[in-house]
PDB file of N, CA and C in Angstrom:
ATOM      1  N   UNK A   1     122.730  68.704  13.361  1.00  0.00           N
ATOM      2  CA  UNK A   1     124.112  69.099  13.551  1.00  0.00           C
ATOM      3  C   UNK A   1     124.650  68.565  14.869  1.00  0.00           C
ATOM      4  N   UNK A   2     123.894  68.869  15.724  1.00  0.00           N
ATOM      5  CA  UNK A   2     124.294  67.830  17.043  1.00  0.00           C
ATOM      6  C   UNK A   2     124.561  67.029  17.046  1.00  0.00           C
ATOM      7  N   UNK A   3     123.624  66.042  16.423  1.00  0.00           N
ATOM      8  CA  UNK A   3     124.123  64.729  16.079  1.00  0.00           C
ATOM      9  C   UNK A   3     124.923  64.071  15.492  1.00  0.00           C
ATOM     10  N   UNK A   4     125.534  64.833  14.253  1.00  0.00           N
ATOM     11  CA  UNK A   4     126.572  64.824  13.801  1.00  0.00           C
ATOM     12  C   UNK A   4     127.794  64.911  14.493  1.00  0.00           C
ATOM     13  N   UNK A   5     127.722  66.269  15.504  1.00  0.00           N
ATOM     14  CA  UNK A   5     129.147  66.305  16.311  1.00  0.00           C
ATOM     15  C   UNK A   5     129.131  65.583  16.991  1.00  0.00           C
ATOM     16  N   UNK A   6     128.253  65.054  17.411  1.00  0.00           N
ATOM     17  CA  UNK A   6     128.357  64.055  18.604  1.00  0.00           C
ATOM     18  C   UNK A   6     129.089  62.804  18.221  1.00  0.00           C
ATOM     19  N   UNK A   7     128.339  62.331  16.978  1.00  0.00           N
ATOM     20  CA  UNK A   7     129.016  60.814  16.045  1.00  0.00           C
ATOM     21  C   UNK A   7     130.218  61.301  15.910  1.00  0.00           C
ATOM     22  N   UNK A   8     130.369  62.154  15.561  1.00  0.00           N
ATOM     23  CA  UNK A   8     131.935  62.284  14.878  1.00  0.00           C
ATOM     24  C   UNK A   8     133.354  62.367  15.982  1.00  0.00           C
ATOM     25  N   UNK A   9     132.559  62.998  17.357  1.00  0.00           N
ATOM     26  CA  UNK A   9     133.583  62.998  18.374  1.00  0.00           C
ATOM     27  C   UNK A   9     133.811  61.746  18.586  1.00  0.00           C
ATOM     28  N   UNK A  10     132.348  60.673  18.924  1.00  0.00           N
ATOM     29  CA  UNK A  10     132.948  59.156  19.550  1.00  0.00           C
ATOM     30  C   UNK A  10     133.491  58.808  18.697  1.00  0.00           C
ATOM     31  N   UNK A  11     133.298  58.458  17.595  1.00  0.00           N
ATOM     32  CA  UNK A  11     133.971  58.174  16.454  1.00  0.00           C
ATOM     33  C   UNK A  11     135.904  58.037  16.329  1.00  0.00           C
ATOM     34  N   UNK A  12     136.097  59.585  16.381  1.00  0.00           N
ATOM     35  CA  UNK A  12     137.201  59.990  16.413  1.00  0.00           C
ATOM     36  C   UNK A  12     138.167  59.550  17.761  1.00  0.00           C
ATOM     37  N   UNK A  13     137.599  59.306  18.857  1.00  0.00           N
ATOM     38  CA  UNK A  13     138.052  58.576  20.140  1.00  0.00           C
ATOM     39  C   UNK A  13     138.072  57.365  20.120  1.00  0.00           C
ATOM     40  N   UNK A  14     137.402  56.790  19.827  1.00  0.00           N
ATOM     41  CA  UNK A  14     137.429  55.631  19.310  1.00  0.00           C
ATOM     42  C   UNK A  14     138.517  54.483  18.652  1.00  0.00           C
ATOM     43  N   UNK A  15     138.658  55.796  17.240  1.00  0.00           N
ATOM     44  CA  UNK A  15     139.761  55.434  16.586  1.00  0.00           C
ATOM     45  C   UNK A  15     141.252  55.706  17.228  1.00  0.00           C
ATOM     46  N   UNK A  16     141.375  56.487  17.873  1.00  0.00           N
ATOM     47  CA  UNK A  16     142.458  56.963  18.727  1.00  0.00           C
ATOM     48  C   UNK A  16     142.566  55.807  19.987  1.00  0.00           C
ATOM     49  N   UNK A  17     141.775  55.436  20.087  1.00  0.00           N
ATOM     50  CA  UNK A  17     141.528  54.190  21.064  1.00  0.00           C
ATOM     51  C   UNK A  17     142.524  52.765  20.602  1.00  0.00           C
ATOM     52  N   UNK A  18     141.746  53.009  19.356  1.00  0.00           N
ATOM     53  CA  UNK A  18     142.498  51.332  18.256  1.00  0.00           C
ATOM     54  C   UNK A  18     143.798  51.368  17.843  1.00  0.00           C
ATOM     55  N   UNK A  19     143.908  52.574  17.323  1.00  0.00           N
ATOM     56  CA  UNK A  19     145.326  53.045  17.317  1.00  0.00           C
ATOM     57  C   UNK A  19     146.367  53.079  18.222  1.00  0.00           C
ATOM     58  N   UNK A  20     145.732  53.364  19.644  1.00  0.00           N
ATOM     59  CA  UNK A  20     146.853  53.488  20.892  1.00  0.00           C
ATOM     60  C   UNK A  20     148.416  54.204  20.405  1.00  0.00           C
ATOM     61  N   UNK A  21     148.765  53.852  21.613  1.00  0.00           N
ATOM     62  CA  UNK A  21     149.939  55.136  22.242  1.00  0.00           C
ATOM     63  C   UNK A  21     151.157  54.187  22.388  1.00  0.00           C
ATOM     64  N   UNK A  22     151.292  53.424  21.658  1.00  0.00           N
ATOM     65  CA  UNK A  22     152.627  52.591  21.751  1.00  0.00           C
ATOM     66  C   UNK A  22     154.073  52.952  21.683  1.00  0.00           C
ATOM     67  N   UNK A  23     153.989  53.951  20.364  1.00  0.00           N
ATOM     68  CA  UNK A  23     155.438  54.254  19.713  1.00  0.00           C
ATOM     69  C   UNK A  23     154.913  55.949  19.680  1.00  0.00           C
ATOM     70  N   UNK A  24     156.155  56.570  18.995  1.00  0.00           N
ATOM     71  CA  UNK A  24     155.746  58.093  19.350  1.00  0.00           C
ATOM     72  C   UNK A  24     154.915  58.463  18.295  1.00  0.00           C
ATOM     73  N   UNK A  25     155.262  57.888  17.114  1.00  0.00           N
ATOM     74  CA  UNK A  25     154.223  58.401  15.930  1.00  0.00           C
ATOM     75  C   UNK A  25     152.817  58.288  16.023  1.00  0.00           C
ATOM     76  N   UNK A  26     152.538  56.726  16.623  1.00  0.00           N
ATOM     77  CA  UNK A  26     151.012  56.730  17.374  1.00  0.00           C
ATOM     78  C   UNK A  26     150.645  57.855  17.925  1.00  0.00           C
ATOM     79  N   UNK A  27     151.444  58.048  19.150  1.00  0.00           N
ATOM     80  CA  UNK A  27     150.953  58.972  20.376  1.00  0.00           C
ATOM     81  C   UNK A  27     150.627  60.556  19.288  1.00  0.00           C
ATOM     82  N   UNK A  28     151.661  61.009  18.366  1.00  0.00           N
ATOM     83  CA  UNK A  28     150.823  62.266  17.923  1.00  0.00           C
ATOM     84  C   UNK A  28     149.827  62.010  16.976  1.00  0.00           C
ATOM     85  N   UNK A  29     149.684  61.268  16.559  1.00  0.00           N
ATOM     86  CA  UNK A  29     148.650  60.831  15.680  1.00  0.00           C
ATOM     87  C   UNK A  29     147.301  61.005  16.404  1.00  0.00           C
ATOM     88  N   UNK A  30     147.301  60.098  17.900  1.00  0.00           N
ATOM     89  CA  UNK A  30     146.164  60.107  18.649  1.00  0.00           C
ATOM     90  C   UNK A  30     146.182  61.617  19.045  1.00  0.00           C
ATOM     91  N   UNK A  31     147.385  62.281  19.290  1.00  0.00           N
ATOM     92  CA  UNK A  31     146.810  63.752  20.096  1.00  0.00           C
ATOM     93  C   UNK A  31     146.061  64.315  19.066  1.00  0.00           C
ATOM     94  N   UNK A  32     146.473  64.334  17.853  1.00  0.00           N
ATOM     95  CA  UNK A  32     146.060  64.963  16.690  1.00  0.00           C
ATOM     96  C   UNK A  32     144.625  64.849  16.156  1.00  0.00           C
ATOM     97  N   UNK A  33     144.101  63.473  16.419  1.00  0.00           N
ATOM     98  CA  UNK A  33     142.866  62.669  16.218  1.00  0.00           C
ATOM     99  C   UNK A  33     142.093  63.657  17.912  1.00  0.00           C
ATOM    100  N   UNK A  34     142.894  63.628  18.990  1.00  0.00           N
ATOM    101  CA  UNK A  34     141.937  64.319  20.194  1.00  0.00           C
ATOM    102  C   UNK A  34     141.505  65.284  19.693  1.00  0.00           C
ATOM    103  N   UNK A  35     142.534  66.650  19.462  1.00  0.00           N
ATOM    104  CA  UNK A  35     142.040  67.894  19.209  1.00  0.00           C
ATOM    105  C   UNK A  35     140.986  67.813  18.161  1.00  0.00           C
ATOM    106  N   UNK A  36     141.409  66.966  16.573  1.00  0.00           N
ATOM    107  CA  UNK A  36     140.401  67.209  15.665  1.00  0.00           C
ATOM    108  C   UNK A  36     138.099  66.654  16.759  1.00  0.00           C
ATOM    109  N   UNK A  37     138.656  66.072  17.526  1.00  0.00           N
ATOM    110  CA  UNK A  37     137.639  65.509  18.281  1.00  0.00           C
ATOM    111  C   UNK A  37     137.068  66.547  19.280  1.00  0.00           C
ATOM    112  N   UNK A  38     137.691  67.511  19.707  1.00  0.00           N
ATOM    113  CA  UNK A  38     137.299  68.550  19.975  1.00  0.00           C
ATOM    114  C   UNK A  38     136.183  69.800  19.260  1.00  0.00           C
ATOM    115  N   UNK A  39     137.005  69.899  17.847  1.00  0.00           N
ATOM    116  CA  UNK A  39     135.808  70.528  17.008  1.00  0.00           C
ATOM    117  C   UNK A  39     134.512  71.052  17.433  1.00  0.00           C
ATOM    118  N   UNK A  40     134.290  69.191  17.126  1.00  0.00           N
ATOM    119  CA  UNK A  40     132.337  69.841  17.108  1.00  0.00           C
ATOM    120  C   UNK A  40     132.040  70.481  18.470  1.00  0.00           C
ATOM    121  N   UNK A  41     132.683  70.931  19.270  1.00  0.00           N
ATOM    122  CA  UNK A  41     132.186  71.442  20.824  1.00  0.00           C
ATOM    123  C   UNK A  41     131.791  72.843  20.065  1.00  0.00           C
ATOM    124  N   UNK A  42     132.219  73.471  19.288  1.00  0.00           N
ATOM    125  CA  UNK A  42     131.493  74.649  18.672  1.00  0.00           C
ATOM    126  C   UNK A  42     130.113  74.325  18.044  1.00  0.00           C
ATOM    127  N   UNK A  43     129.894  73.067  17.216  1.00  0.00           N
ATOM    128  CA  UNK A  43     128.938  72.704  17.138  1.00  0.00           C
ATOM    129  C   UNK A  43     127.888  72.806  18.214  1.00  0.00           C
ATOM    130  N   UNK A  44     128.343  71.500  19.429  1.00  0.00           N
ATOM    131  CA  UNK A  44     127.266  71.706  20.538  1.00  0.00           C
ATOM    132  C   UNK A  44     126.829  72.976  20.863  1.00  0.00           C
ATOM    133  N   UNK A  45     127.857  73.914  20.944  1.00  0.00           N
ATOM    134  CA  UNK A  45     127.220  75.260  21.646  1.00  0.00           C
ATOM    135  C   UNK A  45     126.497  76.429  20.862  1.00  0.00           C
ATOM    136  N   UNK A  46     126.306  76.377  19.298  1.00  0.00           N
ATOM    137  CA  UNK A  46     125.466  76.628  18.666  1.00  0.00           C
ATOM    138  C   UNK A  46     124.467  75.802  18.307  1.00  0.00           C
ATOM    139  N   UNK A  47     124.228  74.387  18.377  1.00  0.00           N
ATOM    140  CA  UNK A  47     123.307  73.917  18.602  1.00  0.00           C
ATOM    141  C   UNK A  47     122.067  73.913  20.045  1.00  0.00           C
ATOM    142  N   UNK A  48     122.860  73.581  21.211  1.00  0.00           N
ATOM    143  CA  UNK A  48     122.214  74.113  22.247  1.00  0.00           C
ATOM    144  C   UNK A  48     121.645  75.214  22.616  1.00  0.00           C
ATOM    145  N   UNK A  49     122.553  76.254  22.190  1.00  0.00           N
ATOM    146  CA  UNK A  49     121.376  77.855  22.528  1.00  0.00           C
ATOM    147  C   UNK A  49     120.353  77.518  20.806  1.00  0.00           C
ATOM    148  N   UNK A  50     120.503  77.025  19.946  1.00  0.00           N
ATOM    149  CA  UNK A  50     119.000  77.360  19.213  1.00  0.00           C
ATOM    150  C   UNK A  50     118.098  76.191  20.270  1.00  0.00           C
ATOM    151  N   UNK A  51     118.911  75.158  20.122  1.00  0.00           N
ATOM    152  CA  UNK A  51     117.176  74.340  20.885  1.00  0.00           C
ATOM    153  C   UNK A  51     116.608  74.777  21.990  1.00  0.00           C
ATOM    154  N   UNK A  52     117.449  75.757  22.565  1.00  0.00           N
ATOM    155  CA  UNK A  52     116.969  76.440  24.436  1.00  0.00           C
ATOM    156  C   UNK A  52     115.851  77.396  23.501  1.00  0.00           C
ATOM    157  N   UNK A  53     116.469  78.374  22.579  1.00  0.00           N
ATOM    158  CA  UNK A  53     115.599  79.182  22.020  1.00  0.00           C
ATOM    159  C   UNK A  53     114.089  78.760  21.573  1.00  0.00           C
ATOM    160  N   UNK A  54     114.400  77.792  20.945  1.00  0.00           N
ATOM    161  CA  UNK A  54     113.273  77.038  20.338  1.00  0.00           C
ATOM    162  C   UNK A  54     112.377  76.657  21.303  1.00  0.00           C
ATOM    163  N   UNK A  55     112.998  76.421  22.071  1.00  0.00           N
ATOM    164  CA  UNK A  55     112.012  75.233  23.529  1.00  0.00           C
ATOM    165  C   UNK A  55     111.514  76.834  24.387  1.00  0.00           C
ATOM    166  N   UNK A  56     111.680  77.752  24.629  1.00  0.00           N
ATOM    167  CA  UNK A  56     111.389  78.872  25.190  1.00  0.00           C
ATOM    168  C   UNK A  56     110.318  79.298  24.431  1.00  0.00           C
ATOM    169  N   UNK A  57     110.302  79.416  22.662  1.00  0.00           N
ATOM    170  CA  UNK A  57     109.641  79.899  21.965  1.00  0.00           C
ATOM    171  C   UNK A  57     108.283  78.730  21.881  1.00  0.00           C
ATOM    172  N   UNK A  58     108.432  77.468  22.391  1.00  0.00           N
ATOM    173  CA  UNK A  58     107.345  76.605  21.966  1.00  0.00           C
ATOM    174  C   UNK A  58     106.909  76.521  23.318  1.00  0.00           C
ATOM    175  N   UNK A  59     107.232  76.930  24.065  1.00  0.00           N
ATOM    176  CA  UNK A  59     106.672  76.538  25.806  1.00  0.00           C
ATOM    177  C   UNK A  59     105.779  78.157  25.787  1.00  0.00           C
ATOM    178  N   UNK A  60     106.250  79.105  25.541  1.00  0.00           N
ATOM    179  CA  UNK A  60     105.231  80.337  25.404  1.00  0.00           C
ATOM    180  C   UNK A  60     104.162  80.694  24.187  1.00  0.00           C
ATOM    181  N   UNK A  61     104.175  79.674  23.260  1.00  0.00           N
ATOM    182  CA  UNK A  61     103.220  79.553  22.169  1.00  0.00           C
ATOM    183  C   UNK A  61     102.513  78.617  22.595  1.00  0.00           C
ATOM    184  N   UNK A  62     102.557  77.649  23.933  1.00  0.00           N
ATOM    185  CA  UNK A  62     101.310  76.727  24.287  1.00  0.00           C
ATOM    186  C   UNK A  62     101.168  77.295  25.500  1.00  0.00           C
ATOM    187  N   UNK A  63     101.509  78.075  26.340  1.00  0.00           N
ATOM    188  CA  UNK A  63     101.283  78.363  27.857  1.00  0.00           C
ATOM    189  C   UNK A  63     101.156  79.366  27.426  1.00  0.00           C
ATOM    190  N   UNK A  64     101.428  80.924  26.693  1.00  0.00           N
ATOM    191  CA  UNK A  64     101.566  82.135  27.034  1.00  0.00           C
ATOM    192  C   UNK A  64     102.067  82.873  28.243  1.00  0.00           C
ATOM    193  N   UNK A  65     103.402  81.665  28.535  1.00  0.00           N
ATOM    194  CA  UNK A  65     104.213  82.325  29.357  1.00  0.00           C
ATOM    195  C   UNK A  65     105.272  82.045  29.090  1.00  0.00           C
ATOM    196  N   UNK A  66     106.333  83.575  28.800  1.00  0.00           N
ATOM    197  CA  UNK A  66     107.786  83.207  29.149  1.00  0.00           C
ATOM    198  C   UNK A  66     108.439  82.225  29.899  1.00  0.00           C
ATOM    199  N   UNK A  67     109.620  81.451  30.084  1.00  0.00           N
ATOM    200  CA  UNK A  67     110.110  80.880  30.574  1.00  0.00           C
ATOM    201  C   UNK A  67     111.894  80.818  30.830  1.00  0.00           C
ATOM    202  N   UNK A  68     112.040  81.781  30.054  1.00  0.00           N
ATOM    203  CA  UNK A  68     113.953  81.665  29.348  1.00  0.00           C
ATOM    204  C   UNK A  68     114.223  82.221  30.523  1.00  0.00           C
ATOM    205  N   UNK A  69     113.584  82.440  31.670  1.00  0.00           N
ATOM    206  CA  UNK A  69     114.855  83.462  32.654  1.00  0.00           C
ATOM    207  C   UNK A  69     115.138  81.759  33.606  1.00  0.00           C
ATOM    208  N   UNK A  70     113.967  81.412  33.870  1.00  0.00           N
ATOM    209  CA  UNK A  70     114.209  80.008  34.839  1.00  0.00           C
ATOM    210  C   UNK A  70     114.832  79.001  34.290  1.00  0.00           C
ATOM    211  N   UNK A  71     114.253  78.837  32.965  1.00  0.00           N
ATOM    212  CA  UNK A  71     115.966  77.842  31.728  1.00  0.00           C
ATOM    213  C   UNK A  71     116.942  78.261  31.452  1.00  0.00           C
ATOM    214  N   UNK A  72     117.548  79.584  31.479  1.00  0.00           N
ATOM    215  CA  UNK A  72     118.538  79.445  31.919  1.00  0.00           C
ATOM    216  C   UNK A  72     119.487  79.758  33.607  1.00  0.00           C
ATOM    217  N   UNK A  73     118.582  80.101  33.974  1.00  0.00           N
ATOM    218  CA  UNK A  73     119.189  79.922  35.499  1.00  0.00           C
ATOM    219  C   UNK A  73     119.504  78.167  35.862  1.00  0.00           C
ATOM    220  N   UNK A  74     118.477  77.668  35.764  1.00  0.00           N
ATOM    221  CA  UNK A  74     118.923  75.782  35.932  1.00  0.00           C
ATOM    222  C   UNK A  74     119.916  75.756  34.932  1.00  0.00           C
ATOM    223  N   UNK A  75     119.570  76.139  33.835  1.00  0.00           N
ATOM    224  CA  UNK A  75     120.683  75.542  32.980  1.00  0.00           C
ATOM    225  C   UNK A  75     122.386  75.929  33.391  1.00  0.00           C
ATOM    226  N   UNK A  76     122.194  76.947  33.785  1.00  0.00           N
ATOM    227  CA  UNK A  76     123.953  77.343  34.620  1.00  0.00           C
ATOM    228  C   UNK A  76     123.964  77.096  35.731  1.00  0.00           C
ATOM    229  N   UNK A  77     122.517  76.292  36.833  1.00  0.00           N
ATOM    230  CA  UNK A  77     122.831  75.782  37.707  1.00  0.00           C
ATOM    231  C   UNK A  77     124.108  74.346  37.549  1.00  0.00           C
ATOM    232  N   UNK A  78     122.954  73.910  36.679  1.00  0.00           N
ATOM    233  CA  UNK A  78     123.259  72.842  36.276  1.00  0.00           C
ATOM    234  C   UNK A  78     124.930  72.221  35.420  1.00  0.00           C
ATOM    235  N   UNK A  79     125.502  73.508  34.652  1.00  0.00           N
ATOM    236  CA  UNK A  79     126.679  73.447  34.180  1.00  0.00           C
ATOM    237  C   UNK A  79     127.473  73.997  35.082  1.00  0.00           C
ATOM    238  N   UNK A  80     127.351  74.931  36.479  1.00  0.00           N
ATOM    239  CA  UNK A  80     127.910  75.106  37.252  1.00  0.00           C
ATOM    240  C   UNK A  80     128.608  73.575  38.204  1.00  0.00           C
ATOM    241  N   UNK A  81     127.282  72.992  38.281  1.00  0.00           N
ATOM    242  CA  UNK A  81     127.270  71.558  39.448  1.00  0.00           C
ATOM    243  C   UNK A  81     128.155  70.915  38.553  1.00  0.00           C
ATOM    244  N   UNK A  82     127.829  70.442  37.302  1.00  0.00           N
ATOM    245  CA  UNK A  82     128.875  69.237  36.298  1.00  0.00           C
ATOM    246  C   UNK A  82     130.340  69.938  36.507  1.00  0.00           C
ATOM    247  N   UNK A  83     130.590  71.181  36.391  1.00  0.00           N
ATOM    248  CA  UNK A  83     132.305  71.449  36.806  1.00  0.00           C
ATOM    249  C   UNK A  83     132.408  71.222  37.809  1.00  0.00           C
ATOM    250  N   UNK A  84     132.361  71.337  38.824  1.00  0.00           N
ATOM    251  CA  UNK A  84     132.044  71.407  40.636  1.00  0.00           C
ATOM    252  C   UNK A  84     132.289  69.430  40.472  1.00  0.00           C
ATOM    253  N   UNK A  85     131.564  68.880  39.824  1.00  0.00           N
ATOM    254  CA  UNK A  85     131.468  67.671  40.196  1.00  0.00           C
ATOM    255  C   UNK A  85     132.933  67.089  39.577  1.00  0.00           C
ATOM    256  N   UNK A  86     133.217  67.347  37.976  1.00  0.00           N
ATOM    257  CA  UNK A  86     134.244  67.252  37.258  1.00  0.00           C
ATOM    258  C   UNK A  86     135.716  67.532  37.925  1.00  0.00           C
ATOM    259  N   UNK A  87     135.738  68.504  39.301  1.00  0.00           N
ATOM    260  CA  UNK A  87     136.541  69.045  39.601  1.00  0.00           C
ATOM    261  C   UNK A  87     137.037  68.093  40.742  1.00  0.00           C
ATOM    262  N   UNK A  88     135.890  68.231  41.042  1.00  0.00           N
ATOM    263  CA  UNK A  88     135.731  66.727  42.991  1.00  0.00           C
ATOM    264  C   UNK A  88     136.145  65.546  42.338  1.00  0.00           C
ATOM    265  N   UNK A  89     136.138  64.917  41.065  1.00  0.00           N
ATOM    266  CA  UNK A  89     136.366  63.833  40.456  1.00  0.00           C
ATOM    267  C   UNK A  89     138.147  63.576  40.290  1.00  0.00           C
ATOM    268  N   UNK A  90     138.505  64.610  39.727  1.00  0.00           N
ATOM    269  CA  UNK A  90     139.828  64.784  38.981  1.00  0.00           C
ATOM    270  C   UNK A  90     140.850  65.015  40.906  1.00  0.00           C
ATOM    271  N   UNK A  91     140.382  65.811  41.345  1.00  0.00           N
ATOM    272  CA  UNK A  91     140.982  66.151  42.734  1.00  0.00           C
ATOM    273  C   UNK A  91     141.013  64.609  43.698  1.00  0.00           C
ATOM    274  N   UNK A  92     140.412  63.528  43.537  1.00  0.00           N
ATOM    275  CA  UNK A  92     140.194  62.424  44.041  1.00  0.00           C
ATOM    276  C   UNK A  92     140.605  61.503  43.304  1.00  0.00           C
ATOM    277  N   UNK A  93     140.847  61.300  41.841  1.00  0.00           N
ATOM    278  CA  UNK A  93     141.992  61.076  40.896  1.00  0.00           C
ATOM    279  C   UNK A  93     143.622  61.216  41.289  1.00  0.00           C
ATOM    280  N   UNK A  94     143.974  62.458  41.238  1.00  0.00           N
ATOM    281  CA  UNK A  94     144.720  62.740  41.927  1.00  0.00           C
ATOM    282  C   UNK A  94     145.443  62.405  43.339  1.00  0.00           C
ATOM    283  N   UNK A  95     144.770  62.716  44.068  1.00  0.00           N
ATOM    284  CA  UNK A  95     145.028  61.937  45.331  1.00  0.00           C
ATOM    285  C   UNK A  95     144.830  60.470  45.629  1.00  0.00           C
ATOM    286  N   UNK A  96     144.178  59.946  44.977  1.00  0.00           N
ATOM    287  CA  UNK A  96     144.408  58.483  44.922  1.00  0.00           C
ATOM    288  C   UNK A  96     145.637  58.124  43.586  1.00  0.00           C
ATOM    289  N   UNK A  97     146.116  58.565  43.051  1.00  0.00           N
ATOM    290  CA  UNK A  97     147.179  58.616  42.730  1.00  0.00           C
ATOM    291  C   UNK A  97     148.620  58.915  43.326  1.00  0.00           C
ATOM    292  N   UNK A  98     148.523  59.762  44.357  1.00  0.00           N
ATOM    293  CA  UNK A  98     149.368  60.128  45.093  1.00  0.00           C
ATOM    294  C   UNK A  98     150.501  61.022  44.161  1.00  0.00           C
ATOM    295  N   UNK A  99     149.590  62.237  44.026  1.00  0.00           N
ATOM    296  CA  UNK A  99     150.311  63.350  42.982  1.00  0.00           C
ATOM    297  C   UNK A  99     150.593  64.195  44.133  1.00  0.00           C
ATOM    298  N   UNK A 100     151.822  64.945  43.925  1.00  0.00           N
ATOM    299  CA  UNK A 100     152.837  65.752  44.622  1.00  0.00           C
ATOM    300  C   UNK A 100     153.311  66.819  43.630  1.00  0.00           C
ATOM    301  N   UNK A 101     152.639  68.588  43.497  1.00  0.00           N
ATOM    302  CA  UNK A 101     152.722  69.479  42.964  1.00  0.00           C
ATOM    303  C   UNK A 101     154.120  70.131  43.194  1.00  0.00           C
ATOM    304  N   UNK A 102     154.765  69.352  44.192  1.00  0.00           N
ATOM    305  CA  UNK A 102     156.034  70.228  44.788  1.00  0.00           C
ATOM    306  C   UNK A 102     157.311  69.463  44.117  1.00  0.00           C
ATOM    307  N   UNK A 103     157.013  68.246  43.084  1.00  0.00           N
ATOM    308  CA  UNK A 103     158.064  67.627  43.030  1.00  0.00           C
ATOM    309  C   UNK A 103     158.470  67.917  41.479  1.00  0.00           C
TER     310      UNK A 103
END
């Protein structure tokens, strides 16, 4: 199923890509093609908590030790840092753009 959402998002960007934003009918066409490209993100996030589950359940059936409290602490380290980073990205976007919130 992952894999699926995954194909189907590039996929769908893609085509929104070829299509471009020329005339207005394009442009909703492509917004329309974004959101449907959105979707599978419900996918990812029921796919990801079974494989965390799974990988918790197969790391304590060969070690006989729990592990799910330290996978997911990294793991929201880790999705904490990608926004944090996502955020420093877009804010430096911005300002090298020379965006003005007051205008």
């Amino acid at each position: 199923m992952l894999l699926i959402g995954c194909v189907t998002d590039i996929l769908v960007r893609v085509l929104g890509y070829f299509i471009g934003i020329q005339t207005l009918p394009r442009l909703i066409l492509v917004y329309v093609l974004n959101n449907i490209s959105y979707l599978p993100n419900s996918i990812y996030s029921i796919a990801q908590r079974s494989l965390i589950s799974e990988s918790v359940e197969y790391v304590e059936w060969k070690t006989g030790q729990r592990t799910e409290g330290i996978t997911m602490s990294v793991r929201n380290l880790m999705s904490k840092l990608g926004v944090a980073l996502t955020r420093f990205i877009q804010g430096q976007c911005l300002t090298f753009l020379q965006f003005d919130s007051d205008q």
